[in-house]
PDB file of N, CA and C in Angstrom:
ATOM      1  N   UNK A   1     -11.124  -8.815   1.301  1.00  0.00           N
ATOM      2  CA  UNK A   1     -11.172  -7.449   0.836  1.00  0.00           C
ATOM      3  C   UNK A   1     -11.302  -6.545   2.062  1.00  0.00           C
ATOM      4  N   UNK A   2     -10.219  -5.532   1.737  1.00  0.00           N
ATOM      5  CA  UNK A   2     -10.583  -4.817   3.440  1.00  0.00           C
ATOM      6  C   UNK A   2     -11.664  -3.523   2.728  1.00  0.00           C
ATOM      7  N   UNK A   3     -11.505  -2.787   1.446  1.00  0.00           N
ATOM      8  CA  UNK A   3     -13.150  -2.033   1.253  1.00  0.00           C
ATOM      9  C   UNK A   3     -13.517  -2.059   0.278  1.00  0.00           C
ATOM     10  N   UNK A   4     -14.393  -1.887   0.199  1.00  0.00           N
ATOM     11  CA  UNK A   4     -15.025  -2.217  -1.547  1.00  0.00           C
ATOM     12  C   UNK A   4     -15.351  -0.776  -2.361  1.00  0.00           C
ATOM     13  N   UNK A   5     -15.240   0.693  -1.634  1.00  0.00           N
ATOM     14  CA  UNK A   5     -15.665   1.373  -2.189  1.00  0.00           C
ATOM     15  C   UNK A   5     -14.564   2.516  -2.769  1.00  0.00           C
ATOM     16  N   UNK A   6     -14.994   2.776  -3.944  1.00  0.00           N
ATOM     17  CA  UNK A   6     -13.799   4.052  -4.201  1.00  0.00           C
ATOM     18  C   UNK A   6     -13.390   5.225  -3.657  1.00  0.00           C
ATOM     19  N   UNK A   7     -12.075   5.245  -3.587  1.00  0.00           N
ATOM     20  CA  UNK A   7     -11.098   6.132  -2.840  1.00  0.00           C
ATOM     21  C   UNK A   7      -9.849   6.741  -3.131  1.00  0.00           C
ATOM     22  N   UNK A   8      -9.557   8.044  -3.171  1.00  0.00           N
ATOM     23  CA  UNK A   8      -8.552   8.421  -3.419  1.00  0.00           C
ATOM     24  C   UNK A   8      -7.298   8.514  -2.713  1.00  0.00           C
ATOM     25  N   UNK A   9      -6.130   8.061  -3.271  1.00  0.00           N
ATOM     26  CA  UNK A   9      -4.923   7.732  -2.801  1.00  0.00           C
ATOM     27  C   UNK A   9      -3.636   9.272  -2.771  1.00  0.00           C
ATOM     28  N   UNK A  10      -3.085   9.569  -1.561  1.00  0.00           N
ATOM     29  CA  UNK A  10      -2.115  11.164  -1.532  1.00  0.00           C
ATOM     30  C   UNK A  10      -0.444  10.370  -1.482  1.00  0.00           C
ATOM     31  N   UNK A  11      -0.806   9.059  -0.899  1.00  0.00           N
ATOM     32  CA  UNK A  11       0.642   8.589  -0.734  1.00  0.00           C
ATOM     33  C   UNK A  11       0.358   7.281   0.040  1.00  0.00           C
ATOM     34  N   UNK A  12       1.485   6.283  -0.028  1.00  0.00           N
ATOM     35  CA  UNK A  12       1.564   4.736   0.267  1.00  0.00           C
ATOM     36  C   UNK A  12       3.197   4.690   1.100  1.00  0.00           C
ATOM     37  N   UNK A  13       3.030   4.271   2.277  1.00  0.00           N
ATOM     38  CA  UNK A  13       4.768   4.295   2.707  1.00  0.00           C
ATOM     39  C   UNK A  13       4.258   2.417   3.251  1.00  0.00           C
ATOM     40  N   UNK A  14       5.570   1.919   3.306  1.00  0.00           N
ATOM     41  CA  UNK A  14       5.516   0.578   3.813  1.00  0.00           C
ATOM     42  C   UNK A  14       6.468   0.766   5.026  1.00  0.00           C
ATOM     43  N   UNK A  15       6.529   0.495   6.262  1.00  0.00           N
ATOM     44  CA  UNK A  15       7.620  -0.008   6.855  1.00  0.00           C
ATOM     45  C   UNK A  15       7.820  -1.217   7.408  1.00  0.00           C
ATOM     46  N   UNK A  16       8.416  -2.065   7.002  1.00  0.00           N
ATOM     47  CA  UNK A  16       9.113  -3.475   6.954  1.00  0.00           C
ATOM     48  C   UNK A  16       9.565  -3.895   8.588  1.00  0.00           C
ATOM     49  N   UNK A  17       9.992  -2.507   9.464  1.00  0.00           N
ATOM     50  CA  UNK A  17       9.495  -2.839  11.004  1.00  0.00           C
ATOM     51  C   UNK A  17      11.263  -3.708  11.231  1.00  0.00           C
ATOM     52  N   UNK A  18      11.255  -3.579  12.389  1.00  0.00           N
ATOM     53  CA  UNK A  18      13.065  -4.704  12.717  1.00  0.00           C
ATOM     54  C   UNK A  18      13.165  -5.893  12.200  1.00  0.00           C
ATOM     55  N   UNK A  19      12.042  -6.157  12.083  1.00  0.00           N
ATOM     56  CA  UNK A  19      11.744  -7.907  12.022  1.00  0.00           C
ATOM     57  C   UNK A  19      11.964  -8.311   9.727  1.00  0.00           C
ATOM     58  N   UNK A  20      12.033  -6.978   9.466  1.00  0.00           N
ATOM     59  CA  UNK A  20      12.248  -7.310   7.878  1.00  0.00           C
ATOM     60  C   UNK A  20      12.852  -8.090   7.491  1.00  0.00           C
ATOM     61  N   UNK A  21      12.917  -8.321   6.056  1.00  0.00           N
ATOM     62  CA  UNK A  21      13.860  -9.726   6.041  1.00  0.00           C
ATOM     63  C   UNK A  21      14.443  -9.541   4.562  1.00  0.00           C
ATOM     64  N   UNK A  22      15.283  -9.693   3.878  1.00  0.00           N
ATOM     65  CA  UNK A  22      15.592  -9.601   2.688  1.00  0.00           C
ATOM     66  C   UNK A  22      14.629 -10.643   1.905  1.00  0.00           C
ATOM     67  N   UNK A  23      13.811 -10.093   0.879  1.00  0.00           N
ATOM     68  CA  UNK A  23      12.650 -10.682  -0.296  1.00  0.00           C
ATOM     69  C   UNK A  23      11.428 -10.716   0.421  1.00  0.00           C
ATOM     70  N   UNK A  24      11.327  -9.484   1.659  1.00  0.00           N
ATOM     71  CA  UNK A  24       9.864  -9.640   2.396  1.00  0.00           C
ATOM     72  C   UNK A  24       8.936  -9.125   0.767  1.00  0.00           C
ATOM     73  N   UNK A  25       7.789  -8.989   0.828  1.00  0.00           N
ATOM     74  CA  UNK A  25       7.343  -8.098  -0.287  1.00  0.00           C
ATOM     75  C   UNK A  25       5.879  -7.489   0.807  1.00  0.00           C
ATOM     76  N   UNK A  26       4.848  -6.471  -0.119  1.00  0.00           N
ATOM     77  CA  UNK A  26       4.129  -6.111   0.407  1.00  0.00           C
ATOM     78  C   UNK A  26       3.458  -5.901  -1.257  1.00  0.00           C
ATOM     79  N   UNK A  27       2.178  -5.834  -1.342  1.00  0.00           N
ATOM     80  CA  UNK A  27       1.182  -6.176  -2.857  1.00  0.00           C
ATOM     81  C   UNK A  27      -0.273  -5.834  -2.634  1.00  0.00           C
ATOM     82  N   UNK A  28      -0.352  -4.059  -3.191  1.00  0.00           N
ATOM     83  CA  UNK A  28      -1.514  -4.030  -2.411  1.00  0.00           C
ATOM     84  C   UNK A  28      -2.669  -3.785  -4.109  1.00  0.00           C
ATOM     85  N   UNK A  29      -3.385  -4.578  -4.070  1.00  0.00           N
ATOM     86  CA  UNK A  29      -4.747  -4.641  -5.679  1.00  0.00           C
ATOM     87  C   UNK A  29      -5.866  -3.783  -5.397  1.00  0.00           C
ATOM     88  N   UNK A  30      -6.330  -3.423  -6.712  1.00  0.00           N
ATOM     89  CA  UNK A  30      -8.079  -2.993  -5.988  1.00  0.00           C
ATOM     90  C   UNK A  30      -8.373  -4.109  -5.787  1.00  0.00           C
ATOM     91  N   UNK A  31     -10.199  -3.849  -5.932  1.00  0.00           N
ATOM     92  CA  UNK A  31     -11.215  -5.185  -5.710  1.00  0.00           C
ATOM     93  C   UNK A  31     -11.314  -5.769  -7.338  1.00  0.00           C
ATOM     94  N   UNK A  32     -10.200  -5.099  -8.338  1.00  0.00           N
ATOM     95  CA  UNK A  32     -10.681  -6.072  -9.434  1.00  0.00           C
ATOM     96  C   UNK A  32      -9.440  -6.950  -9.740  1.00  0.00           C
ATOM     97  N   UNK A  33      -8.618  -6.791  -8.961  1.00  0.00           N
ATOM     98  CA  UNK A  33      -7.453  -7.292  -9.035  1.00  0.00           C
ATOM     99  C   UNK A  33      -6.231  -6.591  -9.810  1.00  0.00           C
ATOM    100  N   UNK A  34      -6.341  -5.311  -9.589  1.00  0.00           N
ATOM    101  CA  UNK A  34      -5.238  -4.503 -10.273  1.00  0.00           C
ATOM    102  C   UNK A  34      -4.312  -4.251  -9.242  1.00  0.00           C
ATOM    103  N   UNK A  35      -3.006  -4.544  -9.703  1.00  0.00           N
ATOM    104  CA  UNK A  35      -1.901  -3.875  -8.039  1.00  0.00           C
ATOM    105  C   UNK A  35      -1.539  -2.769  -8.859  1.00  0.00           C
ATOM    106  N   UNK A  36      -1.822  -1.897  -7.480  1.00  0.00           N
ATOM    107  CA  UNK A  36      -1.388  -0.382  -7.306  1.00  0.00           C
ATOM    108  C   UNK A  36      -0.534  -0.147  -6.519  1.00  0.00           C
ATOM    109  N   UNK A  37       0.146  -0.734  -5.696  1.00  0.00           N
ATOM    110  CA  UNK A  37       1.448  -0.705  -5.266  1.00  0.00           C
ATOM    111  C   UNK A  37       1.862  -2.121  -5.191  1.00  0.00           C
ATOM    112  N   UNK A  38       3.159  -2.157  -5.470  1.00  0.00           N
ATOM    113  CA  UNK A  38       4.206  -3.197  -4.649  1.00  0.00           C
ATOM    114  C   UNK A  38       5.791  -3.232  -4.497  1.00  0.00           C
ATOM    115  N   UNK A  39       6.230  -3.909  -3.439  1.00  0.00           N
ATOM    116  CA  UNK A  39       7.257  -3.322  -2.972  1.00  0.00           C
ATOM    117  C   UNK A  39       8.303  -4.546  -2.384  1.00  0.00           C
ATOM    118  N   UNK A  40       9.363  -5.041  -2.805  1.00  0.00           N
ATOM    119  CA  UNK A  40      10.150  -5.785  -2.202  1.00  0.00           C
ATOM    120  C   UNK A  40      11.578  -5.241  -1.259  1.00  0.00           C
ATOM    121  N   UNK A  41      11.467  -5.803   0.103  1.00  0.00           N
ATOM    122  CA  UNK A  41      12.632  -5.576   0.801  1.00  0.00           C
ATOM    123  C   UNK A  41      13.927  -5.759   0.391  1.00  0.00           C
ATOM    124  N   UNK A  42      14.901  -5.149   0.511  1.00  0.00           N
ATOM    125  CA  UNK A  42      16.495  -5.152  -0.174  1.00  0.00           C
ATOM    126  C   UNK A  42      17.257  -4.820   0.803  1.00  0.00           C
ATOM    127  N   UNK A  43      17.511  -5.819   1.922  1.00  0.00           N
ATOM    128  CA  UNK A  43      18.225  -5.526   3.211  1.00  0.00           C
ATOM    129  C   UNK A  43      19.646  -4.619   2.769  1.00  0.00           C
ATOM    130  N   UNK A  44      20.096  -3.846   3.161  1.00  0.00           N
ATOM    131  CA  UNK A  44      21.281  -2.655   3.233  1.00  0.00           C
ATOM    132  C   UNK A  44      21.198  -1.928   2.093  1.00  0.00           C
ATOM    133  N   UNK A  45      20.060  -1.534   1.800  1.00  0.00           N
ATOM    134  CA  UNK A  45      19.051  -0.668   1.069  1.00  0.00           C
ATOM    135  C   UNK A  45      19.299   0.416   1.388  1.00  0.00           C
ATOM    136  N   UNK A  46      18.775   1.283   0.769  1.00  0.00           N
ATOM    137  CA  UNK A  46      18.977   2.975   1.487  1.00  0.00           C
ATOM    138  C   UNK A  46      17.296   2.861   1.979  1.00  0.00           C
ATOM    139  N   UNK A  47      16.442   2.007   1.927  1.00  0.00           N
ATOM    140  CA  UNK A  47      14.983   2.151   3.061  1.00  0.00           C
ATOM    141  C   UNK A  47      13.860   2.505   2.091  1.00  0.00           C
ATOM    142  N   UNK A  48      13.038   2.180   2.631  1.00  0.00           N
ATOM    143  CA  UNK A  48      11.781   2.971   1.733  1.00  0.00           C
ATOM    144  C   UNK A  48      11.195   4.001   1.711  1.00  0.00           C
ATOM    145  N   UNK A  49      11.208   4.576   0.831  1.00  0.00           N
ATOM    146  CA  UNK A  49      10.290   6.348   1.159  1.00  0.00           C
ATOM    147  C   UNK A  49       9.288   6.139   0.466  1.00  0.00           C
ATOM    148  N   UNK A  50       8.428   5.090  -0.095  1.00  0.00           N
ATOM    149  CA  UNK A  50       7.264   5.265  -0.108  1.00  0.00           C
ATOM    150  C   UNK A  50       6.664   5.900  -1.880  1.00  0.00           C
ATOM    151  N   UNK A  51       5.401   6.089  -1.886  1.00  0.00           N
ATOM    152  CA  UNK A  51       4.960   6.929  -3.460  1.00  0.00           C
ATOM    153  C   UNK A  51       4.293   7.765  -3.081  1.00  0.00           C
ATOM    154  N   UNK A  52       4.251   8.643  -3.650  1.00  0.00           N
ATOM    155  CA  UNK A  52       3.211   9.791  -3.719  1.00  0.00           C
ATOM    156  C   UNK A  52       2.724  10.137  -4.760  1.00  0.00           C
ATOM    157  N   UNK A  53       1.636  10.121  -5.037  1.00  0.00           N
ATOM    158  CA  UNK A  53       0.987  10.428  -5.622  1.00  0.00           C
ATOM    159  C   UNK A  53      -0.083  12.186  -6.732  1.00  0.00           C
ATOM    160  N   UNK A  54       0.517  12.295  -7.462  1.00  0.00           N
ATOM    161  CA  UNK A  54      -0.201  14.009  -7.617  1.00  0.00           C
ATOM    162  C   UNK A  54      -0.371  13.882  -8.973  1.00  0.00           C
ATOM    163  N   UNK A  55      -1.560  14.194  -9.711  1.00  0.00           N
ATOM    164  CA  UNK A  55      -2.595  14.398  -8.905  1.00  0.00           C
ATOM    165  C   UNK A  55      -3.081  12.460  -8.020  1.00  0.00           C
ATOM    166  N   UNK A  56      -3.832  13.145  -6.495  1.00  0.00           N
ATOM    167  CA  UNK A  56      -3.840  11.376  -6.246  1.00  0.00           C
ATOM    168  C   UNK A  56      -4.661  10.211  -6.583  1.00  0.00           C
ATOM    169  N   UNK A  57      -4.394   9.177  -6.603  1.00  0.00           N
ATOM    170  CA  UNK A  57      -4.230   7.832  -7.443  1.00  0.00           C
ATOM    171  C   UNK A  57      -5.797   7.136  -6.899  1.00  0.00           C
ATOM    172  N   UNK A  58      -6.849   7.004  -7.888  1.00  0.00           N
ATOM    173  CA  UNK A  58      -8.313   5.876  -7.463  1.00  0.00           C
ATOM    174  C   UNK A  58      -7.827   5.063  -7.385  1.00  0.00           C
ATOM    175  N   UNK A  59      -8.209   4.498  -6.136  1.00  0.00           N
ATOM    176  CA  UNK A  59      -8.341   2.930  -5.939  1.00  0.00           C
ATOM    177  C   UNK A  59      -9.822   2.560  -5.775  1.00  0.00           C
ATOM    178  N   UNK A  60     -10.421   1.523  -6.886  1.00  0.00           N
ATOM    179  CA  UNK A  60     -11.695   1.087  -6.737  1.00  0.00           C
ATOM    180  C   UNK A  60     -11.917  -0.314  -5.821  1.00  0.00           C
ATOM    181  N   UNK A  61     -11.372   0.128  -4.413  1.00  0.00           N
ATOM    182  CA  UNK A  61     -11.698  -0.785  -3.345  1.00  0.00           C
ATOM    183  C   UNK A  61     -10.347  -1.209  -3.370  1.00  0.00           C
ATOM    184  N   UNK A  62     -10.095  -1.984  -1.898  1.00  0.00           N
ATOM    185  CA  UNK A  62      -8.893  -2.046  -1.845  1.00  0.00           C
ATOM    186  C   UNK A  62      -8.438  -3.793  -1.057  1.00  0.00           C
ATOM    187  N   UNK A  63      -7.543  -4.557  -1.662  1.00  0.00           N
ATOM    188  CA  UNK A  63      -6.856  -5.679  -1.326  1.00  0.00           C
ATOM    189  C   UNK A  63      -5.553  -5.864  -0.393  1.00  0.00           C
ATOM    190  N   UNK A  64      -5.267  -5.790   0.385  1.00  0.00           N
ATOM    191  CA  UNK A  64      -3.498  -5.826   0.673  1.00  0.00           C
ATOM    192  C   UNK A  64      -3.289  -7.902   0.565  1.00  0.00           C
ATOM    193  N   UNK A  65      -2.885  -8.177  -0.751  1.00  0.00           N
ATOM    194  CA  UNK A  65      -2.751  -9.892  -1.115  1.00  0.00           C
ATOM    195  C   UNK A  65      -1.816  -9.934   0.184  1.00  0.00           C
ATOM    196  N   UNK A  66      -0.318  -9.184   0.078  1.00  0.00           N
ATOM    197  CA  UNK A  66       0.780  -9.678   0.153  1.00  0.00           C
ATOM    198  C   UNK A  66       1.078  -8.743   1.862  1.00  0.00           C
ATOM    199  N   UNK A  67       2.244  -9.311   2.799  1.00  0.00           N
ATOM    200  CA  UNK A  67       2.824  -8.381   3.381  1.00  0.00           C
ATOM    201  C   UNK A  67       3.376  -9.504   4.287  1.00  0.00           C
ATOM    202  N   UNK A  68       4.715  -9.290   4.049  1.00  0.00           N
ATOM    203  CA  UNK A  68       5.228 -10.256   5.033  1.00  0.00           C
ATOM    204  C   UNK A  68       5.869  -9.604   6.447  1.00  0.00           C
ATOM    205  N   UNK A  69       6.598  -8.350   6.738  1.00  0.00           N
ATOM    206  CA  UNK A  69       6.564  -7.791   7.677  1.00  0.00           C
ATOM    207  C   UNK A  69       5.513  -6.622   7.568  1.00  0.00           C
ATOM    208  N   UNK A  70       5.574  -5.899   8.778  1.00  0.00           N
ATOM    209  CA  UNK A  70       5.380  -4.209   8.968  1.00  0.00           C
ATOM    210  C   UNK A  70       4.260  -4.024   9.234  1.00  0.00           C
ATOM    211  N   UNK A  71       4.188  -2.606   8.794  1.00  0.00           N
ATOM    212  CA  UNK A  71       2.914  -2.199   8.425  1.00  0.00           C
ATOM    213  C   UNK A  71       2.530  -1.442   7.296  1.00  0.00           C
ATOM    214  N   UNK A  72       1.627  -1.280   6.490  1.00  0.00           N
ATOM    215  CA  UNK A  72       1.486  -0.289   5.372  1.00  0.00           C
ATOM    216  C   UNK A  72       0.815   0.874   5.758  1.00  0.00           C
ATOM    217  N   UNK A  73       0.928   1.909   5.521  1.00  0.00           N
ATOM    218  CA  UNK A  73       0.629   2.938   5.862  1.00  0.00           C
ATOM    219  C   UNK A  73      -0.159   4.221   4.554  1.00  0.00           C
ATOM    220  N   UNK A  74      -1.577   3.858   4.458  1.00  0.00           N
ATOM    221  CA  UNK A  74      -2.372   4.441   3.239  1.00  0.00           C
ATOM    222  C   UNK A  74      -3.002   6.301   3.562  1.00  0.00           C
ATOM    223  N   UNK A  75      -2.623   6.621   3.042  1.00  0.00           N
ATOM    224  CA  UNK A  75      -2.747   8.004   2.960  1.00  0.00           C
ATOM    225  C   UNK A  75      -4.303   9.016   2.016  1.00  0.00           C
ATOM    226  N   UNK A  76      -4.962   9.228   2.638  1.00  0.00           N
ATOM    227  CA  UNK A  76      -6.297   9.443   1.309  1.00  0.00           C
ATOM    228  C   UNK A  76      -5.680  10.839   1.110  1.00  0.00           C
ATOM    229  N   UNK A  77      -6.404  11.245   0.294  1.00  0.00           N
ATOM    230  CA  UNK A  77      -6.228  12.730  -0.239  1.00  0.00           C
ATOM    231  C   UNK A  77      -7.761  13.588   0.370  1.00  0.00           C
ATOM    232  N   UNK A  78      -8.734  13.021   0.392  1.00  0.00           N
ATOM    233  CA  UNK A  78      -9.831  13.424   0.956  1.00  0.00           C
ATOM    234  C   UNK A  78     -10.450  12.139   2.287  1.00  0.00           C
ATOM    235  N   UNK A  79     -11.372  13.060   3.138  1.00  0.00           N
ATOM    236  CA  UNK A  79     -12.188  11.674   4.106  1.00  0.00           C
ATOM    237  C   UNK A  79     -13.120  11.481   3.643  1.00  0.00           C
ATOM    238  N   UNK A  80     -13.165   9.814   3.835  1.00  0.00           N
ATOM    239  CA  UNK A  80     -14.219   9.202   3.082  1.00  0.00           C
ATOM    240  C   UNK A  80     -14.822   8.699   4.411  1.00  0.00           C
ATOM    241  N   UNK A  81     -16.184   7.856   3.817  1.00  0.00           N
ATOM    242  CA  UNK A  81     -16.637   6.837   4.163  1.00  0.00           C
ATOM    243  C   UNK A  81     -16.543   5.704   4.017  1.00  0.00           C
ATOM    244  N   UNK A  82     -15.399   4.994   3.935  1.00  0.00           N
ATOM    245  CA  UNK A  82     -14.988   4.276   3.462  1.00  0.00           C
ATOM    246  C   UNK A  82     -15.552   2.666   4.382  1.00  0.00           C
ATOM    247  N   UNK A  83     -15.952   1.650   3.576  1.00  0.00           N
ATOM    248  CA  UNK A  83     -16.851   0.296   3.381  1.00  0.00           C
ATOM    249  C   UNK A  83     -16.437  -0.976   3.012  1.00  0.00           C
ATOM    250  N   UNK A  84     -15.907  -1.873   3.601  1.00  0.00           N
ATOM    251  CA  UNK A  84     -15.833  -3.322   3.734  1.00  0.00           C
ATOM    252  C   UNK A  84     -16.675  -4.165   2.736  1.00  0.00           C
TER     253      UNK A  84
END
């Protein structure tokens, strides 16, 4: 678990990075096991732009299960204190 405490979500972008691969995925849960995003690579894709969120999205703690390239890139709507 990377935090355990609740947080509000403004937007989620993935980038899959050179190294992507066609059927990479990325699968991100709270801490109760709900996925709130996920996302599979589709090489000659038009790319990912990501979700946004309005009004933005609770996450009650947060999981990333899955990610085979990249990086994910989490967006709050407010700063937290956010806790492991």
């Amino acid at each position: 678990m990377i935090v355990s405490t609740p947080f509000l979500v403004q937007a989620i972008n993935w980038d899959p990075g050179t190294s992507g691969a066609n059927g990479d995925v990325v699968t991100v849960k709270d801490k109760h096991g709900v996925v709130k995003y996920s996302d599979s690579l589709i090489t000659g894709g038009l790319g990912h732009t990501g979700l946004s969120f309005d009004p933005p999205l609770l996450f009650d703690g947060l999981i990333v299960s899955a990610i085979s390239h990249g990086v994910l890139y989490i967006y709050l709507a407010q700063s937290n204190n956010l806790q492991a």
